[in-house]
C-alpha atoms as a PDB file:
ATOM      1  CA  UNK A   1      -8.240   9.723  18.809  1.00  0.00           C
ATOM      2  CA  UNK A   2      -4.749   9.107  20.247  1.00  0.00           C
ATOM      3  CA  UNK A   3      -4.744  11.790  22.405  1.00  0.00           C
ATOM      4  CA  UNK A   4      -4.584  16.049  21.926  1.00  0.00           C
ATOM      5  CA  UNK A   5      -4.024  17.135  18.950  1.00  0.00           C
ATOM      6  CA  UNK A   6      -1.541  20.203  17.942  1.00  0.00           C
ATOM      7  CA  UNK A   7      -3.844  23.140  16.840  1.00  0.00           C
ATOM      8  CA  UNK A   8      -4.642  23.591  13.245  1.00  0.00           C
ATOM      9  CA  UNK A   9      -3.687  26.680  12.005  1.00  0.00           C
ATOM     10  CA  UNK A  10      -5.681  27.194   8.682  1.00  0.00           C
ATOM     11  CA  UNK A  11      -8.147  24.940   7.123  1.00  0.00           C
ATOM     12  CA  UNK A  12     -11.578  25.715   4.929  1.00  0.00           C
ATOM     13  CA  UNK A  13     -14.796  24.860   5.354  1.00  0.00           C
ATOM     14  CA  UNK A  14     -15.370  21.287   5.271  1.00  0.00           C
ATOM     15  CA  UNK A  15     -18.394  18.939   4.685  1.00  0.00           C
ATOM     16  CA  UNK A  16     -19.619  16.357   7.511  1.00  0.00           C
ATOM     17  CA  UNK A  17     -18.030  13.447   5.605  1.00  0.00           C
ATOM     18  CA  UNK A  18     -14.478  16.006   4.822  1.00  0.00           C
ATOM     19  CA  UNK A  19     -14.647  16.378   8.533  1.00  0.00           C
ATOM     20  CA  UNK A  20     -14.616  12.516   9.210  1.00  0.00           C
ATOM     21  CA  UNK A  21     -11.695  11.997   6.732  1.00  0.00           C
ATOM     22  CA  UNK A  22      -9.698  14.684   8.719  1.00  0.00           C
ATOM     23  CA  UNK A  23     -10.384  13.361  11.767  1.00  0.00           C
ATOM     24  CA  UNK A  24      -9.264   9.872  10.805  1.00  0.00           C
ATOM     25  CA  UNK A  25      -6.171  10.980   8.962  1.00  0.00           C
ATOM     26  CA  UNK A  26      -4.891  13.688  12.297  1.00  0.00           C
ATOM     27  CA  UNK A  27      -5.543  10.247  13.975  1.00  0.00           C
ATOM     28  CA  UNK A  28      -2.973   8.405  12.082  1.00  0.00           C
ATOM     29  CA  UNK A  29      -1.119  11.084  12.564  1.00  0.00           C
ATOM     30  CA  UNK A  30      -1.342  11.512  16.372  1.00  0.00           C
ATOM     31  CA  UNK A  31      -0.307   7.418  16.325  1.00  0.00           C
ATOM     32  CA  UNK A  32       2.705   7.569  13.736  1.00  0.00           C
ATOM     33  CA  UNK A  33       4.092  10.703  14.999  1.00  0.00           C
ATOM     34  CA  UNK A  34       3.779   9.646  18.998  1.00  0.00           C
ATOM     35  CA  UNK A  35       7.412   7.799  20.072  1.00  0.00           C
ATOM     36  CA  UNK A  36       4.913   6.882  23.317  1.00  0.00           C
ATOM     37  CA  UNK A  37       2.346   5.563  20.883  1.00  0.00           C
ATOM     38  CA  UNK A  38       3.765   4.476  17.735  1.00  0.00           C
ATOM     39  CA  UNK A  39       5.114   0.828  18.380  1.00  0.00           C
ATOM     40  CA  UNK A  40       5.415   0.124  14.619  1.00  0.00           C
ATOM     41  CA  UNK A  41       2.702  -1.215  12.059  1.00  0.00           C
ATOM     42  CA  UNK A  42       0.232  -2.517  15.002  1.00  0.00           C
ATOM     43  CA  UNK A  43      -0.006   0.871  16.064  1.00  0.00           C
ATOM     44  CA  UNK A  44      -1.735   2.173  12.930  1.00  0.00           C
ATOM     45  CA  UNK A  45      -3.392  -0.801  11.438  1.00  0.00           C
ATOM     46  CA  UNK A  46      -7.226  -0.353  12.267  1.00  0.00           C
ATOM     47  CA  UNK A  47      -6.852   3.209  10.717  1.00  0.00           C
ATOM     48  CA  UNK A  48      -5.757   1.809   7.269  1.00  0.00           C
ATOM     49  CA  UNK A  49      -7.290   0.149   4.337  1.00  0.00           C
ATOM     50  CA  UNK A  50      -5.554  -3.720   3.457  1.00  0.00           C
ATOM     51  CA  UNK A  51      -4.163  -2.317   0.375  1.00  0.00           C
ATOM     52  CA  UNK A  52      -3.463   0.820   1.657  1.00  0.00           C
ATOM     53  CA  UNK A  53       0.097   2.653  -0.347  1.00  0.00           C
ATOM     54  CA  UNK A  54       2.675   5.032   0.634  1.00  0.00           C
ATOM     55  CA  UNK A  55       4.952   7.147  -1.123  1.00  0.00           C
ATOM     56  CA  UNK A  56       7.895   9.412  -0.566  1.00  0.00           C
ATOM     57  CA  UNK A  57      10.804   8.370  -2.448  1.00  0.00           C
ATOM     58  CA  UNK A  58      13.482  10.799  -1.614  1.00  0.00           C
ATOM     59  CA  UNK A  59      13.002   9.615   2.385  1.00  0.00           C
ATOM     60  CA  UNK A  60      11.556   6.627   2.710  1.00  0.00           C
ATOM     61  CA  UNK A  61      12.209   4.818  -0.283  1.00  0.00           C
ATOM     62  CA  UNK A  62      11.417   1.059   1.082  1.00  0.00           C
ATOM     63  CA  UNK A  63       7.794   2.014   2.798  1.00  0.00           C
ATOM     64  CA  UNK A  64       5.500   0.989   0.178  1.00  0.00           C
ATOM     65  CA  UNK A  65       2.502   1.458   3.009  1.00  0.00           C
ATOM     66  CA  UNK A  66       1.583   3.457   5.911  1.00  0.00           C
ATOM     67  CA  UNK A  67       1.829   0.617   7.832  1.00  0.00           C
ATOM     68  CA  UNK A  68       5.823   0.188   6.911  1.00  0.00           C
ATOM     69  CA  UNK A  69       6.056   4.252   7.406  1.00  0.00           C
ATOM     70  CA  UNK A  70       4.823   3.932  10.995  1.00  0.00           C
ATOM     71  CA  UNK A  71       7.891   1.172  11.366  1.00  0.00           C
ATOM     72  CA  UNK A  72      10.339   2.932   9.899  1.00  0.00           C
ATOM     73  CA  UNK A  73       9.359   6.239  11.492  1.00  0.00           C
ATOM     74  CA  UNK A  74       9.087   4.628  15.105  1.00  0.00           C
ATOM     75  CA  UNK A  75      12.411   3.666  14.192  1.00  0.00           C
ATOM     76  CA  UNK A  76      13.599   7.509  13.803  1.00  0.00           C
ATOM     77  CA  UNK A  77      11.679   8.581  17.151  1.00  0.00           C
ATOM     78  CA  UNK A  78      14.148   5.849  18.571  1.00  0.00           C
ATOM     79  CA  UNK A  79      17.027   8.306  18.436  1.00  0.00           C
ATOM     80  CA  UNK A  80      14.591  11.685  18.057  1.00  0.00           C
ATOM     81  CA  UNK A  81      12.588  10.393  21.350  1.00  0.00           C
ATOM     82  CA  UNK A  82      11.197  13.507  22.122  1.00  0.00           C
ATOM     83  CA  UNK A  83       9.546  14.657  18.687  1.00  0.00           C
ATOM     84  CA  UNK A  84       5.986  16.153  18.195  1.00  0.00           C
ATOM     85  CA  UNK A  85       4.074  17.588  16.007  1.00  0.00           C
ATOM     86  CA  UNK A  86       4.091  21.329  16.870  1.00  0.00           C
ATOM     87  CA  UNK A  87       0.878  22.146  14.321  1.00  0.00           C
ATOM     88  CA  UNK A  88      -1.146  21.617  11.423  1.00  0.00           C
ATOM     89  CA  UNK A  89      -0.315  24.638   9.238  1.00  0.00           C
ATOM     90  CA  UNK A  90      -3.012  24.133   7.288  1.00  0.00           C
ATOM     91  CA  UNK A  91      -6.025  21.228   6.884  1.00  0.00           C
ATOM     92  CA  UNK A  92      -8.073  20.974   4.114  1.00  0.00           C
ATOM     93  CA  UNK A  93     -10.588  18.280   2.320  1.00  0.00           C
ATOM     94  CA  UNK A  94     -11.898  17.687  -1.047  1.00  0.00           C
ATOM     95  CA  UNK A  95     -14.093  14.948  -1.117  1.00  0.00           C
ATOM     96  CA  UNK A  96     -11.838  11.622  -0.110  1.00  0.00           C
ATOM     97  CA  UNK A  97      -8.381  13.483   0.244  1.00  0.00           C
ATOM     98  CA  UNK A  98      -6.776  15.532   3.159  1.00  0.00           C
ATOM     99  CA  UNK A  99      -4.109  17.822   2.731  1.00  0.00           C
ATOM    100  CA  UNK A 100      -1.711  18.890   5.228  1.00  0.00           C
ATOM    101  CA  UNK A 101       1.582  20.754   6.017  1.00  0.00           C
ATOM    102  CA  UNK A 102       2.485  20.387   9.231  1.00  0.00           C
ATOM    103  CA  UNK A 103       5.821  21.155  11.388  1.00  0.00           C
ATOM    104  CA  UNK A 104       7.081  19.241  14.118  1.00  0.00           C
ATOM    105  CA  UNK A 105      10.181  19.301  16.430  1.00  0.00           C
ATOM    106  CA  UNK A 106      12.543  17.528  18.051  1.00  0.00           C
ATOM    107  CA  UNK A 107      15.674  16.340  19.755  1.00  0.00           C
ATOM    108  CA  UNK A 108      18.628  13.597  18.862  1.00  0.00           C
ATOM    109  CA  UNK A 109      18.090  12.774  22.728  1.00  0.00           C
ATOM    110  CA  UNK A 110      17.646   8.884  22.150  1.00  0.00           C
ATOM    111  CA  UNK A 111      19.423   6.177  20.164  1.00  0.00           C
ATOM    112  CA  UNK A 112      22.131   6.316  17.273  1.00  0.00           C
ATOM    113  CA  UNK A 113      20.725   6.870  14.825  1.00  0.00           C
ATOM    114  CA  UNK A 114      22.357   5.283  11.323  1.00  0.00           C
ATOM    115  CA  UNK A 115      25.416   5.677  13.087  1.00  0.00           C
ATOM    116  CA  UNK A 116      25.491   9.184  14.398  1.00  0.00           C
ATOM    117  CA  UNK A 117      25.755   9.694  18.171  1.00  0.00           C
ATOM    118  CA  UNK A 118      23.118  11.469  20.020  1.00  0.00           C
ATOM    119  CA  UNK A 119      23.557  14.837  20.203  1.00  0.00           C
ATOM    120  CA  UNK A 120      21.406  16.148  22.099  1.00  0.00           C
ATOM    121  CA  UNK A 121      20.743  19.398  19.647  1.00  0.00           C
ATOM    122  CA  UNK A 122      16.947  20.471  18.581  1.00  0.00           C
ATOM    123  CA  UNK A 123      15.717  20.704  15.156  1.00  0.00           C
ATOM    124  CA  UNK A 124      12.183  22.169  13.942  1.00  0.00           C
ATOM    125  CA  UNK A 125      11.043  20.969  10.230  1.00  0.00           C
ATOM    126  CA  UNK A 126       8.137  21.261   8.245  1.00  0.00           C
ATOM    127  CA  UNK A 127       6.938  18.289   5.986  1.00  0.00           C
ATOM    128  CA  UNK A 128       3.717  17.928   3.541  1.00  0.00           C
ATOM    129  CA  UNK A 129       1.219  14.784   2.730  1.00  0.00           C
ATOM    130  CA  UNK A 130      -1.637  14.019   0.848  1.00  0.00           C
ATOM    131  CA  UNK A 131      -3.965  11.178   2.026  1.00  0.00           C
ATOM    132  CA  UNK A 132      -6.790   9.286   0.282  1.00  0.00           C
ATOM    133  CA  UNK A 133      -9.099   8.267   2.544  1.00  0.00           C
ATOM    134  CA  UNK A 134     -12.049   5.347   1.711  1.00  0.00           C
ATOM    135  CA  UNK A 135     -14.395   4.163   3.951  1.00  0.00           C
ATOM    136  CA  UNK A 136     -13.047   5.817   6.596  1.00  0.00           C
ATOM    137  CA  UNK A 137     -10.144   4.667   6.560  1.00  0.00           C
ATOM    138  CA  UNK A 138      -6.280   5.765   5.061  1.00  0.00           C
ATOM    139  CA  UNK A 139      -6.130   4.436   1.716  1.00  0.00           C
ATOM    140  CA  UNK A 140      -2.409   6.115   0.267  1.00  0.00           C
ATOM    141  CA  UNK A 141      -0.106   8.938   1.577  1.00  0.00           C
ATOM    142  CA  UNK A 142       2.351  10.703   0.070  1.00  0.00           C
ATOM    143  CA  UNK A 143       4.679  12.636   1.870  1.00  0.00           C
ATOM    144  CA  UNK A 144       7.100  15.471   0.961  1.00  0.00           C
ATOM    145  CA  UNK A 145       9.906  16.238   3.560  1.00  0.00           C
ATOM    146  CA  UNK A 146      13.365  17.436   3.657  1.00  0.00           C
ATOM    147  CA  UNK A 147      14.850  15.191   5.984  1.00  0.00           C
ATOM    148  CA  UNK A 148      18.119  16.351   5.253  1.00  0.00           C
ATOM    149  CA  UNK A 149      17.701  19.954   6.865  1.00  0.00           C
ATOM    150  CA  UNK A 150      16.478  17.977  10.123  1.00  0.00           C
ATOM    151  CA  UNK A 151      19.660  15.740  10.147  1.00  0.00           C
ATOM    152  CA  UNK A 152      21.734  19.617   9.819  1.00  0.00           C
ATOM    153  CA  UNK A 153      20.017  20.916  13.111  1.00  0.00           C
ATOM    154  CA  UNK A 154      20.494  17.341  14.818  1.00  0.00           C
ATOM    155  CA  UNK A 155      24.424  17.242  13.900  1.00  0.00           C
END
């Protein structure tokens, strides 16, 4: 794993192979969301699948894989240097896919960020995503996140 882990605040019981797939999928997750960590696609790329997909429209409508969503996001933790995930509000498996809602938080303490000057203000947010996971490894996300109320907080 990348390193400690934010605590998980409600998940079900899981089988040994559910287990595995959460553990590789918090791993990702450790990686993507780390702006120590996360140094783009490299960063994540033993953890995926070669045709691995990713989808969330409505925020990152050019990522088309989890390896462009770990660009694009170490692009955000550029300007929001100091985000982290806060926890896992809730983990679950069913056979090959993990669920979770997580929330995370963070500061416009870095770089511009699509033109807008750091501002040094704090935002918390809460986001959702589905993985597949095959072979033990992440095979498609799909996030949901209102990026918009974290750009509000940030100014």
């Amino acid at each position: 794993m990348a390193g400690q882990q934010p605590p998980i605040k409600v998940s079900t019981r899981q089988t040994e192979e559910e287990k595995k797939n959460i553990a590789v999928v918090l791993d990702y997750m450790s990686t993507a969301y780390s702006p120590k960590n996360n140094k783009g696609r490299s960063s994540v790329a033993h953890l995926c699948t070669s045709n691995s997909t990713f989808t969330a429209p409505t925020t990152f409508p050019t990522c088309h894989t989890p390896l462009d969503y770990a660009d694009s996001h170490a692009h955000v933790m550029s300007a929001i240097a100091d985000l982290h995930l806060i926890s896992y509000d809730i983990v679950f498996a069913k056979d090959g896919h993990v669920l979770l809602r997580y929330s995370a938080e963070g500061s416009h303490c870095g770089e511009a960020h699509n033109g807008i000057e750091p501002s040094g203000r704090k935002a918390k947010w809460t986001a959702s995503a589905i993985f597949e996971v095959k072979d033990g490894k992440v095979h498609s996300f799909v996030k949901e996140w209102d990026k918009l109320n974290m750009w509000k907080q940030l100014g």
